[in-house]
C-alpha atoms as a PDB file:
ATOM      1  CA  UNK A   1     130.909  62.914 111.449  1.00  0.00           C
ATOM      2  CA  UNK A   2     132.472  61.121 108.427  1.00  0.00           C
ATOM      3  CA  UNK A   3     135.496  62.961 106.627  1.00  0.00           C
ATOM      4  CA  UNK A   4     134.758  65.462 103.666  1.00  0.00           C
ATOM      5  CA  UNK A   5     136.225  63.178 101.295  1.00  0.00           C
ATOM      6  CA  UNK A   6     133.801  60.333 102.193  1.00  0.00           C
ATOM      7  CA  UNK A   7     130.561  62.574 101.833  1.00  0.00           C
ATOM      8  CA  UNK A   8     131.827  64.115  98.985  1.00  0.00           C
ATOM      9  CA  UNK A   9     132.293  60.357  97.109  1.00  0.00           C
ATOM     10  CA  UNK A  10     129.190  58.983  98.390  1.00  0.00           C
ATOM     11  CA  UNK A  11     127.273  62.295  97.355  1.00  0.00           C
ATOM     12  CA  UNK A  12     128.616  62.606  93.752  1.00  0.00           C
ATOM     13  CA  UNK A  13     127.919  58.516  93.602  1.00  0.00           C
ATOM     14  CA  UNK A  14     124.335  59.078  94.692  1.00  0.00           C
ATOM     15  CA  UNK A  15     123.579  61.770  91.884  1.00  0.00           C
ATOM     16  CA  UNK A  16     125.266  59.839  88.823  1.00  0.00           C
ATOM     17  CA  UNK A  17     123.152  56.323  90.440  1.00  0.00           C
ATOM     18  CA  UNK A  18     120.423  58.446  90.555  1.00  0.00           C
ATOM     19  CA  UNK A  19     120.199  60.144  86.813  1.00  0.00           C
ATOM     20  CA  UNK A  20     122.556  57.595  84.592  1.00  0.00           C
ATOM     21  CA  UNK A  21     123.752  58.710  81.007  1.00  0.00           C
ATOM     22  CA  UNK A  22     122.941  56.706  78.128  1.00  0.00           C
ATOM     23  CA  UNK A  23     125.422  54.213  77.435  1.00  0.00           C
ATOM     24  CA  UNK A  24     125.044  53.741  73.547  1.00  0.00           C
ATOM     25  CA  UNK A  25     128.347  55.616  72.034  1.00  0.00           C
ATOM     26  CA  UNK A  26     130.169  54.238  75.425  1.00  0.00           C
ATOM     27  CA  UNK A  27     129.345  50.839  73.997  1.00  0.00           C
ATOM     28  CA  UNK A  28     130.032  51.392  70.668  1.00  0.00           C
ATOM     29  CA  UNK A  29     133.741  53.174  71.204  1.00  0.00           C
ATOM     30  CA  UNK A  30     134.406  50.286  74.059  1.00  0.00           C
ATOM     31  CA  UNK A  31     133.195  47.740  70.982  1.00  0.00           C
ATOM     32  CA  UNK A  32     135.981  49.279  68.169  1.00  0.00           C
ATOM     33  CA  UNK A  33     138.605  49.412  70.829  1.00  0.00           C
ATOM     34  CA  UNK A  34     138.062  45.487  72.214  1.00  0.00           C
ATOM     35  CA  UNK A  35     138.484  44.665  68.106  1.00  0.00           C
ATOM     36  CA  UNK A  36     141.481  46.760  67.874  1.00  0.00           C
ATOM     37  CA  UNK A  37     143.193  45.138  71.041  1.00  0.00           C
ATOM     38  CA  UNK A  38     142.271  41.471  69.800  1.00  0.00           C
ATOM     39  CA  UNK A  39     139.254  40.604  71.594  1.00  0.00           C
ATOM     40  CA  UNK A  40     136.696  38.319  69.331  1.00  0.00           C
ATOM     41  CA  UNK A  41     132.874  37.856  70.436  1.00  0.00           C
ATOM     42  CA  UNK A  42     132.035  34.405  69.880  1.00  0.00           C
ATOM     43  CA  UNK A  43     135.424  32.252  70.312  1.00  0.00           C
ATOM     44  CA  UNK A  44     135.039  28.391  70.441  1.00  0.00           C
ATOM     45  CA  UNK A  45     135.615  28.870  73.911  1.00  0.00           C
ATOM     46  CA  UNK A  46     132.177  30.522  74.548  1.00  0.00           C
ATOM     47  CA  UNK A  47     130.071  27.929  75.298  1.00  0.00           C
ATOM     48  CA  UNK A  48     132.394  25.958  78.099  1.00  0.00           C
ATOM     49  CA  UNK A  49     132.668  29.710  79.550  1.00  0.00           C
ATOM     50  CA  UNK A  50     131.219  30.198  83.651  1.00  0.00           C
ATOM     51  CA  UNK A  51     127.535  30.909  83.300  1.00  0.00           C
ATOM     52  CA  UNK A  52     126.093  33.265  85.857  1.00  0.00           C
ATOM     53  CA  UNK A  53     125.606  37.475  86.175  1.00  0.00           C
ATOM     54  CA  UNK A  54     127.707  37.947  88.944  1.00  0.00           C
ATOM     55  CA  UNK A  55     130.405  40.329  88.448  1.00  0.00           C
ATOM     56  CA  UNK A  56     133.182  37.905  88.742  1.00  0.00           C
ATOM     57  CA  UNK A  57     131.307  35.285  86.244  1.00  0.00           C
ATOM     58  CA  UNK A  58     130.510  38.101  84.064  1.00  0.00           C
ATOM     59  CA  UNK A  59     133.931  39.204  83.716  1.00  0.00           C
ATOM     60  CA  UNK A  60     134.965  35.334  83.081  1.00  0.00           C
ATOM     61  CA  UNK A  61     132.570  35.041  80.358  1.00  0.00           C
ATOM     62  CA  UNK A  62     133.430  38.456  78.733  1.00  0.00           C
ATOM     63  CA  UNK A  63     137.200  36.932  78.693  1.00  0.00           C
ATOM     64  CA  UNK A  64     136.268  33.663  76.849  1.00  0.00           C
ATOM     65  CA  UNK A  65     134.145  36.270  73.940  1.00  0.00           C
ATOM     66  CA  UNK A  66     130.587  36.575  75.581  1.00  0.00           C
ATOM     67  CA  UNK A  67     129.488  39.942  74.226  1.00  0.00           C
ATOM     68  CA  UNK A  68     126.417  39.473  76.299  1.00  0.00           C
ATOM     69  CA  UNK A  69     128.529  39.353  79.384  1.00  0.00           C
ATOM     70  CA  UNK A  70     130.441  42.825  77.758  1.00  0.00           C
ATOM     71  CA  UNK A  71     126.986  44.476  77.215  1.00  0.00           C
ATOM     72  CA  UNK A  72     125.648  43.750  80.811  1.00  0.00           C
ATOM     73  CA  UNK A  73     128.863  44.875  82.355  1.00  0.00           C
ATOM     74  CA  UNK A  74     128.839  48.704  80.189  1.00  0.00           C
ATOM     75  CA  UNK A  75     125.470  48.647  80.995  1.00  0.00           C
ATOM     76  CA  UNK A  76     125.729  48.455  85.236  1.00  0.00           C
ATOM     77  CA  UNK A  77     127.981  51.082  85.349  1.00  0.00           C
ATOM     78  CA  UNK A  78     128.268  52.740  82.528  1.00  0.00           C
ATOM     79  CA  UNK A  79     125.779  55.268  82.919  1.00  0.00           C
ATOM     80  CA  UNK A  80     126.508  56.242  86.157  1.00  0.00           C
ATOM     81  CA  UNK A  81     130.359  56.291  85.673  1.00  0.00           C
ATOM     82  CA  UNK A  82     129.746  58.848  82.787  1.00  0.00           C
ATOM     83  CA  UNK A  83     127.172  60.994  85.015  1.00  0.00           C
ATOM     84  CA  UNK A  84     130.301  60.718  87.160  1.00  0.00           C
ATOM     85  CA  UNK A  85     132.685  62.402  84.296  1.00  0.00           C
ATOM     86  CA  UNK A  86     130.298  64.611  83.129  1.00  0.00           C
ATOM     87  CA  UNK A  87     129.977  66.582  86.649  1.00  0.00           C
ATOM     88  CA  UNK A  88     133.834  65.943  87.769  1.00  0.00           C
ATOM     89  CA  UNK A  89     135.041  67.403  83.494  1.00  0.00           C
ATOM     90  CA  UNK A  90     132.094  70.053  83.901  1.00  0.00           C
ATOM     91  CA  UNK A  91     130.845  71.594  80.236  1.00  0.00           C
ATOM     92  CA  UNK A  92     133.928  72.882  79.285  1.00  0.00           C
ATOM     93  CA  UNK A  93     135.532  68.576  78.568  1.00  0.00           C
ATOM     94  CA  UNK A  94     132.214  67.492  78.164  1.00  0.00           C
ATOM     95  CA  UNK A  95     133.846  65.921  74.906  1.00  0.00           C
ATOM     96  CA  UNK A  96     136.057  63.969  76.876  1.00  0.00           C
ATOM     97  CA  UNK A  97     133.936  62.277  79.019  1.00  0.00           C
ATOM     98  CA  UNK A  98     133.130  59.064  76.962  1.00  0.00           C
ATOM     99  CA  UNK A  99     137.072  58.814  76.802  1.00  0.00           C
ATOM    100  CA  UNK A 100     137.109  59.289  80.101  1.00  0.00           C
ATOM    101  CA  UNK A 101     134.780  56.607  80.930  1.00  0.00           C
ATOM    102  CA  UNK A 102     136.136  54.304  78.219  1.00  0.00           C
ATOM    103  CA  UNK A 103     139.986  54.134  79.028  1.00  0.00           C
ATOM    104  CA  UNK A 104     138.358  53.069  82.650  1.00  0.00           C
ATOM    105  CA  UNK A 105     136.554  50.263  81.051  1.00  0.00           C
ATOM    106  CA  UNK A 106     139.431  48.845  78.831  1.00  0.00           C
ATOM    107  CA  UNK A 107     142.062  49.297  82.378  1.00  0.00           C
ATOM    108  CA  UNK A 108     139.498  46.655  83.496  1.00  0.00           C
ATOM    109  CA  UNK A 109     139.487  44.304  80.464  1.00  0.00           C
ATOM    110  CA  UNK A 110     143.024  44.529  80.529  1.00  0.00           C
ATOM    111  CA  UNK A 111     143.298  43.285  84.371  1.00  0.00           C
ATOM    112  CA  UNK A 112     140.418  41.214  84.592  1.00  0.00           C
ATOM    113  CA  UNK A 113     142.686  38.142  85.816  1.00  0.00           C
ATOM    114  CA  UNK A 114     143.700  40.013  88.274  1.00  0.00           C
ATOM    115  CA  UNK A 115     140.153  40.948  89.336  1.00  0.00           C
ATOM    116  CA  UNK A 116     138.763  37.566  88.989  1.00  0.00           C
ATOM    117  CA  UNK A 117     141.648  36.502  91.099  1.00  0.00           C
ATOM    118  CA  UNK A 118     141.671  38.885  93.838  1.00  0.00           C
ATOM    119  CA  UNK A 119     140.684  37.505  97.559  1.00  0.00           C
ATOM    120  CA  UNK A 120     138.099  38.726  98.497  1.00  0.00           C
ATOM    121  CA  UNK A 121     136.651  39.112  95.962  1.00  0.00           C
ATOM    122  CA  UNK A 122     137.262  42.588  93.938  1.00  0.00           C
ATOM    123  CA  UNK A 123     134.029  44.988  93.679  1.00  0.00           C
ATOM    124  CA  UNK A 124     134.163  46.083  89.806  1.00  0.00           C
ATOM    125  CA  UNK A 125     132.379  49.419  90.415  1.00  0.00           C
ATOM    126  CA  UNK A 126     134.916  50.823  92.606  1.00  0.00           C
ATOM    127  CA  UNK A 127     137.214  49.329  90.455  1.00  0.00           C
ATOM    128  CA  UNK A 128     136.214  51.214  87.671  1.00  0.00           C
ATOM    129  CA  UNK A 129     135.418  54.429  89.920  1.00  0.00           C
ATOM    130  CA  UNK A 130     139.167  54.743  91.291  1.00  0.00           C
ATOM    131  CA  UNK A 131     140.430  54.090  87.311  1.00  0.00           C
ATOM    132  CA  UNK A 132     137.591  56.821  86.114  1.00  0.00           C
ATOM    133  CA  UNK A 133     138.737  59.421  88.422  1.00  0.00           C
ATOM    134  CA  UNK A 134     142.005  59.072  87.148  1.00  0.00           C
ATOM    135  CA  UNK A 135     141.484  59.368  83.728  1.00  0.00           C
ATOM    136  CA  UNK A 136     139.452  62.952  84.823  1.00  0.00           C
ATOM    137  CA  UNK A 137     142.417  63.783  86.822  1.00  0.00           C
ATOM    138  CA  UNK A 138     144.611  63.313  83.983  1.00  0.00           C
ATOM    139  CA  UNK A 139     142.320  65.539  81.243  1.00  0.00           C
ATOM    140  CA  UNK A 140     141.934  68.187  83.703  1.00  0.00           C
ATOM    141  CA  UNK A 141     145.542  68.457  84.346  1.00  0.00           C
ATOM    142  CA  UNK A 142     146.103  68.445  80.670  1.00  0.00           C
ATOM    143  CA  UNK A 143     143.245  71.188  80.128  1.00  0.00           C
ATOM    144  CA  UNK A 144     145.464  72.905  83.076  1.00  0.00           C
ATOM    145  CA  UNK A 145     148.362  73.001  81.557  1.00  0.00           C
ATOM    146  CA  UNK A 146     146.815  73.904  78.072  1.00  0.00           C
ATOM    147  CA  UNK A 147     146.468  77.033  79.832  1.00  0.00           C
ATOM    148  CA  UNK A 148     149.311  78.490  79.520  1.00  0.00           C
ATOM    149  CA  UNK A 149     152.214  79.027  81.623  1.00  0.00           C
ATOM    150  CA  UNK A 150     151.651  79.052  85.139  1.00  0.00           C
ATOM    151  CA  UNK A 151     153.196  82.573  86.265  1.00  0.00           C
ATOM    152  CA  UNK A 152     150.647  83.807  83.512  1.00  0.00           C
ATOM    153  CA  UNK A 153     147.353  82.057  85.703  1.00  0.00           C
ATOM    154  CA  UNK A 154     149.145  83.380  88.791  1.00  0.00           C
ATOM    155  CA  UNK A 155     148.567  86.920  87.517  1.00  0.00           C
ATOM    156  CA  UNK A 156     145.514  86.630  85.827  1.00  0.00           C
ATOM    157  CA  UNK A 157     144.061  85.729  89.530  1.00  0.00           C
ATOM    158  CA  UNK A 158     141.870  88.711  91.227  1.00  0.00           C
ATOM    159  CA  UNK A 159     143.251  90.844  93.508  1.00  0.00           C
ATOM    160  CA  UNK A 160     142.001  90.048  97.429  1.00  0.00           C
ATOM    161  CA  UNK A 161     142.354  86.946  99.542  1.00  0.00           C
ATOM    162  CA  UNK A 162     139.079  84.746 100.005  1.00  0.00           C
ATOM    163  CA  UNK A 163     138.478  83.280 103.121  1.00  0.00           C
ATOM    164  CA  UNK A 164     140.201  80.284 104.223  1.00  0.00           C
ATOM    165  CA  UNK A 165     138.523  77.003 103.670  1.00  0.00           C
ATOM    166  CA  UNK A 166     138.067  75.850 107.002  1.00  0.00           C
ATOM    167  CA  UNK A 167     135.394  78.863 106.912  1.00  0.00           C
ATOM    168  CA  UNK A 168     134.418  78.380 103.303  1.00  0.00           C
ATOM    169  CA  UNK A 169     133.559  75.088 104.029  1.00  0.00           C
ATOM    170  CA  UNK A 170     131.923  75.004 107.751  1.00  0.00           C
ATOM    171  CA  UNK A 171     128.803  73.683 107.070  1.00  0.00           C
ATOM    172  CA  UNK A 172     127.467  70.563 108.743  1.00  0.00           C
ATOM    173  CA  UNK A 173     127.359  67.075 107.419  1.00  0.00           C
ATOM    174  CA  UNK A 174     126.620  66.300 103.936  1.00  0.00           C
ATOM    175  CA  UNK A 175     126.125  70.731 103.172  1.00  0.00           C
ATOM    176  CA  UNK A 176     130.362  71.468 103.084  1.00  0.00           C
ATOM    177  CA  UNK A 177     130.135  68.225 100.803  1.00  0.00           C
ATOM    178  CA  UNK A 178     127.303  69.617  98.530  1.00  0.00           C
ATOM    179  CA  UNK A 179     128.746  73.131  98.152  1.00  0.00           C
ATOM    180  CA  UNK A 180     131.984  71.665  96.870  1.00  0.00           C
ATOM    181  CA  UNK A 181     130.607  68.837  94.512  1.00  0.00           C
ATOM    182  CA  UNK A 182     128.333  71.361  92.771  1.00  0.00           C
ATOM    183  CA  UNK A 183     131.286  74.718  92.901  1.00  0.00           C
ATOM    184  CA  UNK A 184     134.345  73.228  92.207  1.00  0.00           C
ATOM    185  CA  UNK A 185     136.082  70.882  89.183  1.00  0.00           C
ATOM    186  CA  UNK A 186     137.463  67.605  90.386  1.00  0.00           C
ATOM    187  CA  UNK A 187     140.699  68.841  90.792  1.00  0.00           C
ATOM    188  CA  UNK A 188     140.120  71.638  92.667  1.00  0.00           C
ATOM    189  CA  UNK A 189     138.524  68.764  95.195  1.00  0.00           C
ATOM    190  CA  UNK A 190     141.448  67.079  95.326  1.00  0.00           C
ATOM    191  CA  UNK A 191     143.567  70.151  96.428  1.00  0.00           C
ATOM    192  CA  UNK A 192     140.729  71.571  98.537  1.00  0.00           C
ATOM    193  CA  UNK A 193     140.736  67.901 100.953  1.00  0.00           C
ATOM    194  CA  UNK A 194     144.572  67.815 100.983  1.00  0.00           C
ATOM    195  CA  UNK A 195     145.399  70.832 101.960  1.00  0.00           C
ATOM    196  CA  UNK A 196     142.116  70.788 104.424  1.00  0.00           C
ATOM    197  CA  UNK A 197     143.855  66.906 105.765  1.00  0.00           C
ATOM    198  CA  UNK A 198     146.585  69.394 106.326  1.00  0.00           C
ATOM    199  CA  UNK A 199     149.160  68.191 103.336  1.00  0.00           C
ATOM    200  CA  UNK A 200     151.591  70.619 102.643  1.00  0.00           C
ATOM    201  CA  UNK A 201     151.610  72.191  99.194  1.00  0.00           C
ATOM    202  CA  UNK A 202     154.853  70.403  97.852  1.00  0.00           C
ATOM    203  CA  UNK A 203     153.328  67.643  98.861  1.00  0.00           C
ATOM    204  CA  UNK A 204     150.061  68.025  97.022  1.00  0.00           C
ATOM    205  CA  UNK A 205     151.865  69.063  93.978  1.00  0.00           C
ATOM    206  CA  UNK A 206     153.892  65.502  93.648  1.00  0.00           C
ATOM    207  CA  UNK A 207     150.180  63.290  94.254  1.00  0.00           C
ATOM    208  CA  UNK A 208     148.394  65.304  91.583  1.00  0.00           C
ATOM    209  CA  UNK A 209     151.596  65.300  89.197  1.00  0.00           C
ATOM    210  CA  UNK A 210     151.332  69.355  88.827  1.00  0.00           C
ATOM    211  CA  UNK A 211     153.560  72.404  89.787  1.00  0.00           C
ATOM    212  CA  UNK A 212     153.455  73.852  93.494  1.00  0.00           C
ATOM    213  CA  UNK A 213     152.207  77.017  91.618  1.00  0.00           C
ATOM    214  CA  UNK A 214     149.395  74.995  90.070  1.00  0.00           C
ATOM    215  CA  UNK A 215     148.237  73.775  93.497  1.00  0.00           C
ATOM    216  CA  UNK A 216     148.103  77.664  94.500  1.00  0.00           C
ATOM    217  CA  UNK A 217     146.116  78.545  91.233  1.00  0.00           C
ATOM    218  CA  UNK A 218     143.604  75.244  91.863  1.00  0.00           C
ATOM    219  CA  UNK A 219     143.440  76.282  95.971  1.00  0.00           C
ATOM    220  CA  UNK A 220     142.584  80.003  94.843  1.00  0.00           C
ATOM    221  CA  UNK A 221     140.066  79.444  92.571  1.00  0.00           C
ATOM    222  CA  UNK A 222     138.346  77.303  94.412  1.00  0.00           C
ATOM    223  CA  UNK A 223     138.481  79.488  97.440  1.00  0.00           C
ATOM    224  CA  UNK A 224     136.974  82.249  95.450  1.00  0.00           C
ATOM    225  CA  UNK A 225     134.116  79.459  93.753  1.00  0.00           C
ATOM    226  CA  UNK A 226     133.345  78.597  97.163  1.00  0.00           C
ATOM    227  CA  UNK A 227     132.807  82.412  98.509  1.00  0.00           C
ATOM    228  CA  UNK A 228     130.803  83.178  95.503  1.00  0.00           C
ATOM    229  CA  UNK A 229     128.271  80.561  96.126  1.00  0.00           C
ATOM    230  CA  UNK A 230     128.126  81.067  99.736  1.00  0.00           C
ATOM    231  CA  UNK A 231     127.898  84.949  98.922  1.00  0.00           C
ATOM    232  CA  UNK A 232     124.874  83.687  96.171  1.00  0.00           C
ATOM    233  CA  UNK A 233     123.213  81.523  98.856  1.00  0.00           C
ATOM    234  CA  UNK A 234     123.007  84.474 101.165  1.00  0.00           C
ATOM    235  CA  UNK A 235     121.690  86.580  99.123  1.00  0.00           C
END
């Protein structure tokens, strides 16, 4: 059976591939920032540029100006890397998901040497899926910390001690990956398959950058998410 982690990436890549956001005000915020940073459309350069639409060639010819090449590359993966953001920030940072999306985008123009270097060569949608997640993990650790203090979330937790997770999350297959893409924020996944991969809180703390007490408010609410929709499904 493959691990949690896997189902749950493949899962949450299926949906966004599946139901793509528009890309429109992506393109347009990606457009002001490339101006800001220097970029031109159009240099001299242009026309001696690689021709082709594979990724790598794409990412040449965005480098020497081509806004075509720039439009075809927001528009591959730009709707599905902002379905993506929109699940992982859920409604309440729905109004950060275009940053979200576009600081993942300019992390790639930035390093797009590197990418057109790399051997083999470098797949630019997993590229720009590790650099999206972390932009999410960095606004929801933010929003987490916008809070308040932590002994205050502590508290404000309900009484009673939810299952564990290896029973919240028993299901078969792709079903323990389903309940948690659709229950839980993206944070809360990333404690829930640590501490399930049997990582130690401390040690969870220092990966996500947070408190050991914010691990044990992230692991508790998503213990009681999870036993709320199983309780749901039951009923």
């Amino acid at each position: 059976m493959p691990p949690l982690d896997h189902d749950l990436r493949v899962l949450a890549l299926e949906r966004a591939t599946a139901a793509p956001a528009p890309t429109n005000v992506l393109r347009d915020l990606l457009w002001r920032s490339l101006h800001l940073s220097g970029w031109r459309p159009g240099s001299a350069e242009t026309a001696a540029s690689p021709r082709g639409s594979s990724e790598r060639a794409l990412l040449e010819r965005f480098v020497h100006g081509d806004a075509e090449a720039f439009e075809s590359l927001v528009d591959s993966h730009g709707g599905t890397l902002l379905g993506l953001a929109r699940r992982s920030l859920s409604a309440e940072g729905a109004e950060y998901v275009e940053d979200a999306v576009q600081e993942a985008f300019l992390a790639l123009f930035s390093r797009t040497h590197e990418v057109i270097a790399a051997v083999p060569e470098r797949n630019v949608l997993d590229f720009l899926l590790e650099a999206t997640r972390l932009e999410v993990g960095k606004i929801l650790r933010q929003r987490l910390h916008d809070e308040g203090p932590v002994d205050a979330l502590l508290s404000a937790l309900p009484a009673g001690e939810p299952q564990p997770l290896e029973q919240l999350l028993g299901g078969d297959g792709r079903e323990r990956a389903e309940l948690l893409l659709e229950t839980c924020t993206a944070l809360e996944q990333e404690v829930v398959l640590m501490m399930l991969g049997g990582r130690a809180t401390a040690e969870i703390a220092a990966a996500l950058e947070l408190e050991a007490d914010h691990v044990r408010v992230l692991e508790r609410r998503a213990r009681m998410k999870l036993a709320a929709a199983l309780a749901e499904r039951a009923s």
